[in-house]
Protein backbone atom coordinates (compact mmCIF):
# COMPACT_ATOMS: atom_id res chain seq x y z
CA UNK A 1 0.00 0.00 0.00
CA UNK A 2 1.23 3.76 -0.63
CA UNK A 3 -0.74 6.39 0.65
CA UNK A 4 0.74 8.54 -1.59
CA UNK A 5 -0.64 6.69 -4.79
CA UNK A 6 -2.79 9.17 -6.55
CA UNK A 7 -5.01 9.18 -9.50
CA UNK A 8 -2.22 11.00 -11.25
CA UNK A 9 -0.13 8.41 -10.44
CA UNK A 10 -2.13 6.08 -11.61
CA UNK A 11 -3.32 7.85 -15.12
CA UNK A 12 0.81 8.18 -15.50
CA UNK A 13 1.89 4.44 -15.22
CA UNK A 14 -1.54 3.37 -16.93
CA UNK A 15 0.27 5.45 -20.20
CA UNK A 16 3.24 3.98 -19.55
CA UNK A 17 2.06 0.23 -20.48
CA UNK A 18 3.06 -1.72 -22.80
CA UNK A 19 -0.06 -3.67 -25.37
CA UNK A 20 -0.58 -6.68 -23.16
CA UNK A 21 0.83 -5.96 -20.02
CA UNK A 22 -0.97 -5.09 -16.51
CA UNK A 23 -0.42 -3.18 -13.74
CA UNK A 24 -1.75 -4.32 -10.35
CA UNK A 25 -3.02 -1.99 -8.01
CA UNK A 26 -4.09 -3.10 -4.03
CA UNK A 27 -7.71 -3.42 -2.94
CA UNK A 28 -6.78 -0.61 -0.46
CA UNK A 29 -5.85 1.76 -2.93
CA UNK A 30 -8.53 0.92 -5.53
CA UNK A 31 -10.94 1.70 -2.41
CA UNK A 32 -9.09 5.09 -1.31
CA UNK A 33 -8.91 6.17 -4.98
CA UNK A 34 -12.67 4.89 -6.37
CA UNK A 35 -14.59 4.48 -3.30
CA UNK A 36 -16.39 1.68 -2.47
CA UNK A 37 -20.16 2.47 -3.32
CA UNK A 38 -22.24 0.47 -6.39
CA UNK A 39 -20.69 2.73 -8.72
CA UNK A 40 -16.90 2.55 -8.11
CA UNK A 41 -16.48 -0.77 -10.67
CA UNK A 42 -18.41 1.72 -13.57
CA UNK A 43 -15.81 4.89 -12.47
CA UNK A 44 -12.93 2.02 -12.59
CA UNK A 45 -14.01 0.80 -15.97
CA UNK A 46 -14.35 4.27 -17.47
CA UNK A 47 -11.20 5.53 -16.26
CA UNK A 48 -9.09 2.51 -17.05
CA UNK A 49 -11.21 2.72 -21.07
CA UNK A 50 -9.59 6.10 -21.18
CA UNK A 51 -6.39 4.78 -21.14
CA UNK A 52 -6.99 1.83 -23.25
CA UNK A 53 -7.06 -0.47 -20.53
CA UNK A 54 -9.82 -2.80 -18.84
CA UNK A 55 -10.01 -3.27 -15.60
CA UNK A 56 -9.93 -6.79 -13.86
CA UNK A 57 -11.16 -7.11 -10.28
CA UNK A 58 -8.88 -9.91 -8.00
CA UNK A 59 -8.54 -11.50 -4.85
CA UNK A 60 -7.21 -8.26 -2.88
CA UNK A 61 -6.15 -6.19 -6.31
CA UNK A 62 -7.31 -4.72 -9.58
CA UNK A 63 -5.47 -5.54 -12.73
CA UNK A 64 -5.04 -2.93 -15.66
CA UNK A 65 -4.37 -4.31 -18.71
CA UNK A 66 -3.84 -2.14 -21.84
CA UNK A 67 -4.98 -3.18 -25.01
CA UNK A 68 -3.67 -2.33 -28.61
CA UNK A 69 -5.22 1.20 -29.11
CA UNK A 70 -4.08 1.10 -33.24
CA UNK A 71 -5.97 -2.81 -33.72
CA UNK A 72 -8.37 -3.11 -31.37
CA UNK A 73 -11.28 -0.67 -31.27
CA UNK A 74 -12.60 -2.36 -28.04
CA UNK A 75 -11.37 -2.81 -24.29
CA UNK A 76 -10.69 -6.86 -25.46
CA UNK A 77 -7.92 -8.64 -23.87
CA UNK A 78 -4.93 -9.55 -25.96
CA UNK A 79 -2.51 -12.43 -25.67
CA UNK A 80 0.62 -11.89 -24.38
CA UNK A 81 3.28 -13.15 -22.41
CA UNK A 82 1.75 -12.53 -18.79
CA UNK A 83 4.16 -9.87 -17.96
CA UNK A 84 2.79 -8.16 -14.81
CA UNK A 85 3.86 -4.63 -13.80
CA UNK A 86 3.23 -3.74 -9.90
């Protein structure tokens, strides 16, 4: 956990990504920086779209995985190697 994670942070290493690899943020943080009301997973999934990523709830974390912006005109997952970025 790092209280100082922000949403900046987060919009920063979300543009950072590679096609096909995901970032991992804690439940703690995901909480701190959505909220944890009905529509947190909606603001998650819009934010992450905006940075051609889906979001992936998990046992304790949210994956962000970025797709291929230039082929894929839809938040689909893409294969790739299963590199994970935390």
């Amino acid at each position: 956990m790092d209280t100082n994670f922000t949403l900046a942070a987060l919009r920063s290493r979300l543009n950072r990504l590679e096609t096909g690899t995901v970032l991992k943020i804690s439940e703690h943080d995901y909480e701190r920086l959505f909220g944890i009301n009905e529509i947190a997973a909606a603001n998650v999934a819009e934010f992450a779209k905006m940075h051609h990523c889906v979001s992936i709830p998990g046992a304790h974390a949210v994956y962000f995985r970025k797709w291929d912006a230039d082929t894929r005109r839809s938040p689909q997952l893409v294969p790739d190697d299963s590199t994970i970025s935390s």
